[in-house]
C-alpha atoms as a PDB file:
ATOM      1  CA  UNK A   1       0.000   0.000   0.000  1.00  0.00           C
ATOM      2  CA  UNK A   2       3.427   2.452  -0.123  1.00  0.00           C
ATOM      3  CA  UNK A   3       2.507   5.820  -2.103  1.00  0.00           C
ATOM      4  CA  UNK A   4      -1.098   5.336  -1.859  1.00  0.00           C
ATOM      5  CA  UNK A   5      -2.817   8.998  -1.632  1.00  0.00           C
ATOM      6  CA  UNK A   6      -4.153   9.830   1.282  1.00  0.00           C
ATOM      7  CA  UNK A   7      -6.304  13.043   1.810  1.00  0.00           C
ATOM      8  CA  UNK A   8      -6.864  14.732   5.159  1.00  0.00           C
ATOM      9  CA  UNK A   9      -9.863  17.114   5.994  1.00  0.00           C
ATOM     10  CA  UNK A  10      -9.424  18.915   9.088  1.00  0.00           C
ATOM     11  CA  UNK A  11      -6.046  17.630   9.137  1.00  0.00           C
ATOM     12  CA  UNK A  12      -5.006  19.705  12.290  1.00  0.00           C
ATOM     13  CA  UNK A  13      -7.192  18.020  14.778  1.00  0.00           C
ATOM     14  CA  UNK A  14      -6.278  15.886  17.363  1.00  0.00           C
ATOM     15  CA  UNK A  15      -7.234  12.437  15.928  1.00  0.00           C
ATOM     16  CA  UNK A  16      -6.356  13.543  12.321  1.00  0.00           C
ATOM     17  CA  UNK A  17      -3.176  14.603  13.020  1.00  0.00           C
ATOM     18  CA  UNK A  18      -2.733  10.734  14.743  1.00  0.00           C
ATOM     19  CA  UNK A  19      -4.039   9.513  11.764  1.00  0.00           C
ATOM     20  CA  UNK A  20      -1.635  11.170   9.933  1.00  0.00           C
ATOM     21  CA  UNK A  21       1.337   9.893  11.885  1.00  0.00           C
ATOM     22  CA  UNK A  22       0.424   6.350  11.343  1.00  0.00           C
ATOM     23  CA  UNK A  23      -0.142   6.828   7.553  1.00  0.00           C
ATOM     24  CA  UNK A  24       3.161   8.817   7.316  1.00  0.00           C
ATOM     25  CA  UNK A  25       5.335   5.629   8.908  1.00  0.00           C
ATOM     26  CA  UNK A  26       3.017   3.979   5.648  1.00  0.00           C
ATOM     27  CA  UNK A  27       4.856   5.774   3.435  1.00  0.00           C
ATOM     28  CA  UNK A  28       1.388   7.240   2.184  1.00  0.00           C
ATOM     29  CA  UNK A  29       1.319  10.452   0.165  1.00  0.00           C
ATOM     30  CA  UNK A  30      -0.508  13.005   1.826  1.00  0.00           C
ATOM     31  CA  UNK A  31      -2.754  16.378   1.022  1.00  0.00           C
ATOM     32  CA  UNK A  32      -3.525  17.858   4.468  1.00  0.00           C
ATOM     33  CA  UNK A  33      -6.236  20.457   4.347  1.00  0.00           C
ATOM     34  CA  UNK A  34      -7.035  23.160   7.128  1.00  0.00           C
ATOM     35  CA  UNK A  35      -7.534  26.020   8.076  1.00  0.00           C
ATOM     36  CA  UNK A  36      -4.482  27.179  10.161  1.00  0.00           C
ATOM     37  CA  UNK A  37      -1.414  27.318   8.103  1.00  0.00           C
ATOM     38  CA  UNK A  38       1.310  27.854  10.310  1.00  0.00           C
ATOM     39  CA  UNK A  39       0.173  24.960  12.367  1.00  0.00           C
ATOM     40  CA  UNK A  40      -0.268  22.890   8.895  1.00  0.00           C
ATOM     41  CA  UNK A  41       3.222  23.630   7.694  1.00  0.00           C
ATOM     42  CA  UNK A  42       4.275  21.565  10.922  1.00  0.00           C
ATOM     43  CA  UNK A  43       1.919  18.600  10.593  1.00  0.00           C
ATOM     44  CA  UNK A  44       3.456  18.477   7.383  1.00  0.00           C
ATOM     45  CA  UNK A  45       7.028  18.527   8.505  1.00  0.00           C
ATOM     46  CA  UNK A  46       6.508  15.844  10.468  1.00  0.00           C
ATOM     47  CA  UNK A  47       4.647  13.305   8.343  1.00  0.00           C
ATOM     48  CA  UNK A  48       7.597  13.805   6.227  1.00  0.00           C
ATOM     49  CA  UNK A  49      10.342  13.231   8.728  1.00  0.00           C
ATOM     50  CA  UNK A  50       7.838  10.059   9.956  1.00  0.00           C
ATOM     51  CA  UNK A  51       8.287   8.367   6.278  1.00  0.00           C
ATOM     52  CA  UNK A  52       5.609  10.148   3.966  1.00  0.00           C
ATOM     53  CA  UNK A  53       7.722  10.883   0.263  1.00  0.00           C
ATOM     54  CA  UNK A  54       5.385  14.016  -0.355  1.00  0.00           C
ATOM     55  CA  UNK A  55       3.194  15.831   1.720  1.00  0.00           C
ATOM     56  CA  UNK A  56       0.781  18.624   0.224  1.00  0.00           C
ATOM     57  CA  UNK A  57      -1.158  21.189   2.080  1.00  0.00           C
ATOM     58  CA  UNK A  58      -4.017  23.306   1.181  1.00  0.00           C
ATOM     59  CA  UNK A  59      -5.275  26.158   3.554  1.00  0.00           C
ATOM     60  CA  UNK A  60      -8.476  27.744   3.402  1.00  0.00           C
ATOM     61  CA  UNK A  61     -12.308  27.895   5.083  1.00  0.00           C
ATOM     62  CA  UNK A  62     -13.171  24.414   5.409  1.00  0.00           C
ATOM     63  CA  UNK A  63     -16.994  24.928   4.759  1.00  0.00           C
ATOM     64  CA  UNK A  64     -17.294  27.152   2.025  1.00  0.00           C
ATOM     65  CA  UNK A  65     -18.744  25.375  -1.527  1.00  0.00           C
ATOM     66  CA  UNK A  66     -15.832  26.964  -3.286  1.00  0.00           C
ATOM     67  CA  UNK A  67     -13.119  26.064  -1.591  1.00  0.00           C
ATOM     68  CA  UNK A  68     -14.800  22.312  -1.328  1.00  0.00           C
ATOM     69  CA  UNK A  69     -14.689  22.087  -5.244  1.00  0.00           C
ATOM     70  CA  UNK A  70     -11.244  23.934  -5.778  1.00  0.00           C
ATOM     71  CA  UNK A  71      -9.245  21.602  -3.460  1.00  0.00           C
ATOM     72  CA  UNK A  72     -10.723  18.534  -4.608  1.00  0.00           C
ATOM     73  CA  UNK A  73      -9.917  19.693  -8.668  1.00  0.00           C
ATOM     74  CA  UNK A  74      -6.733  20.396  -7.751  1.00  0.00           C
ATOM     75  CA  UNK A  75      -6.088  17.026  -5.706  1.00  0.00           C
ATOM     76  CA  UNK A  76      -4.142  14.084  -7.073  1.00  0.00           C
ATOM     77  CA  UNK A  77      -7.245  11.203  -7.059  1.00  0.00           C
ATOM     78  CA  UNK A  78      -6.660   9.958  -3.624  1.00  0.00           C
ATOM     79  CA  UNK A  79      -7.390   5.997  -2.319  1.00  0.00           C
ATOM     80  CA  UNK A  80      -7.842   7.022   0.988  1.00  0.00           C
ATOM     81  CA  UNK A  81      -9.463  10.027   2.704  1.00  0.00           C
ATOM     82  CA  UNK A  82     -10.414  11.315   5.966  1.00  0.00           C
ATOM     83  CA  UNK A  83     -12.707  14.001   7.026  1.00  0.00           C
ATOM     84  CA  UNK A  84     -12.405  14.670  10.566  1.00  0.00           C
ATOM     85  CA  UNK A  85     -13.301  18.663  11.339  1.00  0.00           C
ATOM     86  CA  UNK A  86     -16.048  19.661  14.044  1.00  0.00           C
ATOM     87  CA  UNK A  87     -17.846  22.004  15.659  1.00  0.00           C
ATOM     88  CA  UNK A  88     -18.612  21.255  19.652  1.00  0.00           C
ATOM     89  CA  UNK A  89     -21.860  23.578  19.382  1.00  0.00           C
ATOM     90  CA  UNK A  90     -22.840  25.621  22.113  1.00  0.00           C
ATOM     91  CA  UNK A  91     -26.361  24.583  22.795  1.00  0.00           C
ATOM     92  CA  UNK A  92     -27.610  27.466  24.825  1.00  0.00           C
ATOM     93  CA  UNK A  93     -26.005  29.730  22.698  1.00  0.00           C
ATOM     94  CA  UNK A  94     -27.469  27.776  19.625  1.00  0.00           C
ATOM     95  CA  UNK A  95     -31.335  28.172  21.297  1.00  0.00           C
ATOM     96  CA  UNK A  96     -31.458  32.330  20.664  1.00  0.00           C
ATOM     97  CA  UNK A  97     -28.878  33.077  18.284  1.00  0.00           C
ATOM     98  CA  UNK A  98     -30.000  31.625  14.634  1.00  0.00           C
ATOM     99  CA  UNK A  99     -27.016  33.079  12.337  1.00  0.00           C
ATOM    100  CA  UNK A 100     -24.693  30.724  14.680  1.00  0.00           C
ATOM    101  CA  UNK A 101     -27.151  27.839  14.372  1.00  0.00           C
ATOM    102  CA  UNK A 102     -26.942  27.803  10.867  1.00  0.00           C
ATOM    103  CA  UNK A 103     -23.072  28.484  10.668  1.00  0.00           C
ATOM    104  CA  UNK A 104     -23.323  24.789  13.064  1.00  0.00           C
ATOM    105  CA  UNK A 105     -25.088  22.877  10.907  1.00  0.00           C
ATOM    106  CA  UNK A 106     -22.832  23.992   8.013  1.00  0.00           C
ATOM    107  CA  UNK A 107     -19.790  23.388  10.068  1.00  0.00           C
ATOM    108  CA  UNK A 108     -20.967  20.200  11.409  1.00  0.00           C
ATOM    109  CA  UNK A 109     -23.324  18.136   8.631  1.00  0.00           C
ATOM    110  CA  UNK A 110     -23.439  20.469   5.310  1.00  0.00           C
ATOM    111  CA  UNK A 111     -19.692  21.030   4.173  1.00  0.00           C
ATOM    112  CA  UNK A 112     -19.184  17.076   5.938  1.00  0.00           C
ATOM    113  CA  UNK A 113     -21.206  15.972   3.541  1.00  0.00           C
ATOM    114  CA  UNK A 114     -20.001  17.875   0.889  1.00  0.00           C
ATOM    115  CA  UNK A 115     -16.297  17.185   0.941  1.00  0.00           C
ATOM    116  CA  UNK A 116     -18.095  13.301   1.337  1.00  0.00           C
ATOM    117  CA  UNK A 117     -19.579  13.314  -2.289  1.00  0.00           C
ATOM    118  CA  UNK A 118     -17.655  15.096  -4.022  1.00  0.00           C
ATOM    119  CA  UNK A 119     -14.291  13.092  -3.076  1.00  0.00           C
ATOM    120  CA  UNK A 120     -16.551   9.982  -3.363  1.00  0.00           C
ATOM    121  CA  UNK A 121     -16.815  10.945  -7.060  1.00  0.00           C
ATOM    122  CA  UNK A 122     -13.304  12.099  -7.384  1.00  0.00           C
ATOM    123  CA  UNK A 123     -12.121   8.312  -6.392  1.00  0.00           C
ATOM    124  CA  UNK A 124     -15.015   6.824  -8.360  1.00  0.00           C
ATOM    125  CA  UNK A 125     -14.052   8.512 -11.680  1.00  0.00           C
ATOM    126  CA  UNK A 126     -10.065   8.921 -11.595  1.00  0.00           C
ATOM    127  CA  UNK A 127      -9.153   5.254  -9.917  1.00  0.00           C
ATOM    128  CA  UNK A 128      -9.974   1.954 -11.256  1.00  0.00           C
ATOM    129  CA  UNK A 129      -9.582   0.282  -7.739  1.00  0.00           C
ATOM    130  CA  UNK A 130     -11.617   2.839  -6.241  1.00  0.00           C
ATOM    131  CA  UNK A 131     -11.497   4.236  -2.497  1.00  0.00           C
ATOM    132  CA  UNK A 132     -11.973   4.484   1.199  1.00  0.00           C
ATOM    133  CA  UNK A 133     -13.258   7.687   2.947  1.00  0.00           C
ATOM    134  CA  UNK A 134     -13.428   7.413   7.057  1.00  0.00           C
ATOM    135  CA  UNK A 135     -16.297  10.285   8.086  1.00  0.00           C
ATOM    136  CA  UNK A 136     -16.025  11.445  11.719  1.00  0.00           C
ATOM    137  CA  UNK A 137     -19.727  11.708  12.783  1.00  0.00           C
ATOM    138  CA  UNK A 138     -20.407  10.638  16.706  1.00  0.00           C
ATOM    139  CA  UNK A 139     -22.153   9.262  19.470  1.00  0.00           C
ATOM    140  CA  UNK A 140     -24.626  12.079  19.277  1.00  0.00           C
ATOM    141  CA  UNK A 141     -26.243  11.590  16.302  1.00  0.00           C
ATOM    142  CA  UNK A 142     -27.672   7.773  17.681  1.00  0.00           C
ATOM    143  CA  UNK A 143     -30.058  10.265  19.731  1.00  0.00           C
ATOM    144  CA  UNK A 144     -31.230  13.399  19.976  1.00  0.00           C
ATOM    145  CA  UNK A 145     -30.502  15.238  23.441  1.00  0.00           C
ATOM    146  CA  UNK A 146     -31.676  18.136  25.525  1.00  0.00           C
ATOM    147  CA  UNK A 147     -27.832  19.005  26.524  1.00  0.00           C
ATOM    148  CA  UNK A 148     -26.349  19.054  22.424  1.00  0.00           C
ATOM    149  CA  UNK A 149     -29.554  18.942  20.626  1.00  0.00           C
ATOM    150  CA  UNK A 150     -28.008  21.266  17.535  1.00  0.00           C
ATOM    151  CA  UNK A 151     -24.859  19.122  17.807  1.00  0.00           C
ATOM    152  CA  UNK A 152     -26.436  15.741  17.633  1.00  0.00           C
ATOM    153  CA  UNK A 153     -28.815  16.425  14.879  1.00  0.00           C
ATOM    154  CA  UNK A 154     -25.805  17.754  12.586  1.00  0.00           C
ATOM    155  CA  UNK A 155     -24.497  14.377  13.093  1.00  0.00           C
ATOM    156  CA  UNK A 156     -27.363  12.525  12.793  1.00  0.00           C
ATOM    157  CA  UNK A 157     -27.749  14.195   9.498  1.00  0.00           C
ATOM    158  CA  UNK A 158     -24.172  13.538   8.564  1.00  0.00           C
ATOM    159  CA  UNK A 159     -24.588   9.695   9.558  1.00  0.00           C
ATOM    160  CA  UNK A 160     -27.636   8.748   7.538  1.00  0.00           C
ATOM    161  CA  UNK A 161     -25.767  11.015   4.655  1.00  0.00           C
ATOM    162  CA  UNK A 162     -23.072   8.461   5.118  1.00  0.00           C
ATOM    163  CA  UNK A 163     -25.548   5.655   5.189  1.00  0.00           C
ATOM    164  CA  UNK A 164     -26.801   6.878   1.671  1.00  0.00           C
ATOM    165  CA  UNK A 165     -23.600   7.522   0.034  1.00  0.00           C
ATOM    166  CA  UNK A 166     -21.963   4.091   1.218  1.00  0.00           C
ATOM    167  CA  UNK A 167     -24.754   2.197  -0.645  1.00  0.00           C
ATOM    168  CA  UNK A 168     -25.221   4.322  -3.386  1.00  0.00           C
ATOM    169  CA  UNK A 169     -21.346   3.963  -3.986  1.00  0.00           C
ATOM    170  CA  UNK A 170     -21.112   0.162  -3.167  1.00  0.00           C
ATOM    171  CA  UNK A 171     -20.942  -0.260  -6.881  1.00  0.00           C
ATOM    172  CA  UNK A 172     -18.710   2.071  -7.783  1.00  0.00           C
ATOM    173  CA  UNK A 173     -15.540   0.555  -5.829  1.00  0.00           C
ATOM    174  CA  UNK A 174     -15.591   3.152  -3.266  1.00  0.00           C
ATOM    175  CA  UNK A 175     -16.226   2.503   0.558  1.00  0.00           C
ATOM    176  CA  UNK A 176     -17.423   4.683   3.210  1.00  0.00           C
ATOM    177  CA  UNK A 177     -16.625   4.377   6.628  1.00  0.00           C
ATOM    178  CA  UNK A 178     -19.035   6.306   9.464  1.00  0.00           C
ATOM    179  CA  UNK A 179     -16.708   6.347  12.440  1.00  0.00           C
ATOM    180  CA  UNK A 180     -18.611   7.409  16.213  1.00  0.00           C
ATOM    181  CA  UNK A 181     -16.216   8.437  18.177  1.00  0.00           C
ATOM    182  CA  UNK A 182     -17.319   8.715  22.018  1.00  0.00           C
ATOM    183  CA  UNK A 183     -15.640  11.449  24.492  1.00  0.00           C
ATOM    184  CA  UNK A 184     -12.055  12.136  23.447  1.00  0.00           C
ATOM    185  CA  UNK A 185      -9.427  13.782  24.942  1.00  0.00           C
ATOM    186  CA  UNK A 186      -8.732  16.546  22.623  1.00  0.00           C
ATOM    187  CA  UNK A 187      -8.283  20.067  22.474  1.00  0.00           C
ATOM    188  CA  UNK A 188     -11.508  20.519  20.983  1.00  0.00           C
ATOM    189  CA  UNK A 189     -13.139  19.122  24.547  1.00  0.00           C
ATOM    190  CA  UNK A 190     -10.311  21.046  27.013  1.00  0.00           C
ATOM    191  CA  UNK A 191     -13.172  22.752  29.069  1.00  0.00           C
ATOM    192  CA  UNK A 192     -15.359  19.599  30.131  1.00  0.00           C
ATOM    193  CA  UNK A 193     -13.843  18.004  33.134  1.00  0.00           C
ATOM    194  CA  UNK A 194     -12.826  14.542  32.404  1.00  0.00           C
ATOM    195  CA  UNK A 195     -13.368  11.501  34.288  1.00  0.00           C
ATOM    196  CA  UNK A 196     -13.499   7.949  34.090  1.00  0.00           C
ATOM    197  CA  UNK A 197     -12.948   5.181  31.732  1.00  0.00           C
ATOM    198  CA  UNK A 198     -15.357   6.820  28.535  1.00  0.00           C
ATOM    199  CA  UNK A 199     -12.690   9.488  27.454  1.00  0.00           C
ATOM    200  CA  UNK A 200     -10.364   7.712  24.365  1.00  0.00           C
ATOM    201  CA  UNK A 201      -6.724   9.343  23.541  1.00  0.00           C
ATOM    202  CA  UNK A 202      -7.038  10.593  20.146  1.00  0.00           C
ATOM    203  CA  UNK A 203      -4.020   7.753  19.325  1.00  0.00           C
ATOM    204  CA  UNK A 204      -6.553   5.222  19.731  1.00  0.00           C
ATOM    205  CA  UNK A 205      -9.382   6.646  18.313  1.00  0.00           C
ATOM    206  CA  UNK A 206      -6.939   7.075  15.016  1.00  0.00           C
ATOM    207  CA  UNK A 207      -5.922   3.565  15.470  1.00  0.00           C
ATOM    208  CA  UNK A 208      -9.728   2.533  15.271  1.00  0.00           C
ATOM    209  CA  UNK A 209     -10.404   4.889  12.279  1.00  0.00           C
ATOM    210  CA  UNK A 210      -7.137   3.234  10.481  1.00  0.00           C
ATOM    211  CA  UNK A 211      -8.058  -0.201  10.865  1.00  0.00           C
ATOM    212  CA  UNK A 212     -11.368   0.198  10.538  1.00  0.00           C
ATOM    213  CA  UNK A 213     -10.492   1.497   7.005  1.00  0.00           C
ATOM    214  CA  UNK A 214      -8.300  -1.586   6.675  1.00  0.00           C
ATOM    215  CA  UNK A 215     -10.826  -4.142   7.169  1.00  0.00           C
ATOM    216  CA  UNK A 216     -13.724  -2.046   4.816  1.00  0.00           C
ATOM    217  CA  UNK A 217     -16.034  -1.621   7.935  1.00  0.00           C
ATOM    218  CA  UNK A 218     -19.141   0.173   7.773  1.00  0.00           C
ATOM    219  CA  UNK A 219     -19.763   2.165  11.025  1.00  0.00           C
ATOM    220  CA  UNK A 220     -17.445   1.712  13.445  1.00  0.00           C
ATOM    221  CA  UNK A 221     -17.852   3.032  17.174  1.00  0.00           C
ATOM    222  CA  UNK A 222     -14.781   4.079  18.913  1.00  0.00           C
ATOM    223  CA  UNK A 223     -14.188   2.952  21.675  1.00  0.00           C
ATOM    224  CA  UNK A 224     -16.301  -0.090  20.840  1.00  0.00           C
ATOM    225  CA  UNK A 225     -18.325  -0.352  24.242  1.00  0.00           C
ATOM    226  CA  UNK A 226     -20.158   3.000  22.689  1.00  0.00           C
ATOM    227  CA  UNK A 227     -22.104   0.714  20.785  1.00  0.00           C
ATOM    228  CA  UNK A 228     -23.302  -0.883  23.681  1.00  0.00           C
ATOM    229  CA  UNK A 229     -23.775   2.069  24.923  1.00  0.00           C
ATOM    230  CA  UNK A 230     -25.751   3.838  22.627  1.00  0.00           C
ATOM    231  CA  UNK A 231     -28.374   0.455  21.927  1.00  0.00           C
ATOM    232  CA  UNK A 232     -29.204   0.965  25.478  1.00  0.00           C
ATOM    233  CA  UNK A 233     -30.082   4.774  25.043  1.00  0.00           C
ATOM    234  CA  UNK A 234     -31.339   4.648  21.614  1.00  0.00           C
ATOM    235  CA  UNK A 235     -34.734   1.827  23.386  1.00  0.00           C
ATOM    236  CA  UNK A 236     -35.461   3.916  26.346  1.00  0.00           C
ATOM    237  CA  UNK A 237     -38.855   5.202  25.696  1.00  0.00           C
ATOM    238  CA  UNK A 238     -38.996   9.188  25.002  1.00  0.00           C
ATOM    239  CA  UNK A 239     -41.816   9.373  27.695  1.00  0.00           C
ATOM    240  CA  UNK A 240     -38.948   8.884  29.911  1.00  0.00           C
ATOM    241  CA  UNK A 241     -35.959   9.852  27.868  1.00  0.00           C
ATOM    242  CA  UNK A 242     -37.304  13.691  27.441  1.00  0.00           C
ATOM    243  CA  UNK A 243     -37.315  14.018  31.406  1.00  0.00           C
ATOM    244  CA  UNK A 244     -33.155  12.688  32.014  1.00  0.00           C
ATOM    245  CA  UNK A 245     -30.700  15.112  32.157  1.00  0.00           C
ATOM    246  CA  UNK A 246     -28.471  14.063  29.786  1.00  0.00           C
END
């Protein structure tokens, strides 16, 4: 698998950036695309010291239609690809203030699904052996709650877009991979107190995503007791679900 091309949305988050460590010691080819350049140029530096033979980045607004169209045009056809940006929306902020609602949802489900298609028919039309694209939706999206309710339904809506695309794509040689991530221990999730045996490193939650890529699997919960988990909440009955505080 040396030299296969590997692209990298969000590429400066926690779990992308281990993603992109293991791929490097691959000897993948990368494009890593986010928004923060300086911090880019050093991702970069070290997937190549790691064992990556060419690393390309590609800064700019991550959910704008443009940008979306322009990187993946520009793009070497990739085998691989990993979209793993977020939003941790600020429910109570999200109840009164629309404009940052809608700027959630883009953030969170819209330009997801976006950079989802259009790559899927990028790898569909440009390699014969098709592709793999790993799509970091969550935990949230199994059910809708009081505490994230903007959140959750942005990845709800991203899941059963990856749901769609993965069988409408079956045929065309490329896979898609919904990965639900639980709590991780991440930058992104530095002002929630953490405690107990539910946070993940973002190491192993790459190490899930990378295998789970490996082996072609559909929806993959990281760590894997979240799937337990999330049966149990998904069959209480709303009558009773509505009143928890969760």
């Amino acid at each position: 698998m040396n030299e296969t091309n590997v692209v990298v949305v969000g590429a400066t988050s926690a779990v992308a950036q281990a993603a992109i460590r293991l791929w490097a010691q691959r000897g993948h080819t990368l494009t890593l695309v986010a928004r923060n350049a300086a911090e880019l140029e050093r991702i970069a530096a070290d997937a190549r010291v790691r064992g990556s033979p060419q690393v390309t980045t590609l800064t700019g607004d991550l959910t704008e239609r443009k940008f979306i169209a322009e990187s993946i045009r520009s793009t070497n056809a990739p085998r691989i690809a990993l979209i793993a940006y977020g939003s941790l929306t600020d429910s109570a902020r999200a109840d009164t203030d629309v404009d940052y609602l809608a700027d959630e949802l883009q953030a969170n489900f819209v330009s997801a699904a976006l950079w989802a298609q259009l790559l899927a028919d990028r790898m569909a039309a440009n390699n014969a052996a098709g592709g793999s694209i790993a799509v970091i939706s969550s935990v949230a999206g199994d059910r809708g709650r009081g505490s994230n309710h903007a959140y959750g339904a942005a990845k709800a809506g991203l899941t059963a877009f990856c749901s769609g695309l993965r069988a409408r794509m079956a045929t065309r040689r490329v896979h898609v991979v919904t990965v639900k991530p639980g709590f991780i221990d991440s930058p992104m999730t530095a002002h929630i107190a953490k405690k107990g045996a539910l946070w993940a490193t973002p190491d192993a939650v790459a190490a899930g995503i990378v295998s789970a890529i490996d082996k072609k699997r559909d929806v993959v919960y990281l760590p894997g007791f979240w799937r337990l988990i999330m049966l149990i909440i998904t069959h209480i009955p709303e009558r009773i679900f509505k009143r928890l505080k969760i």
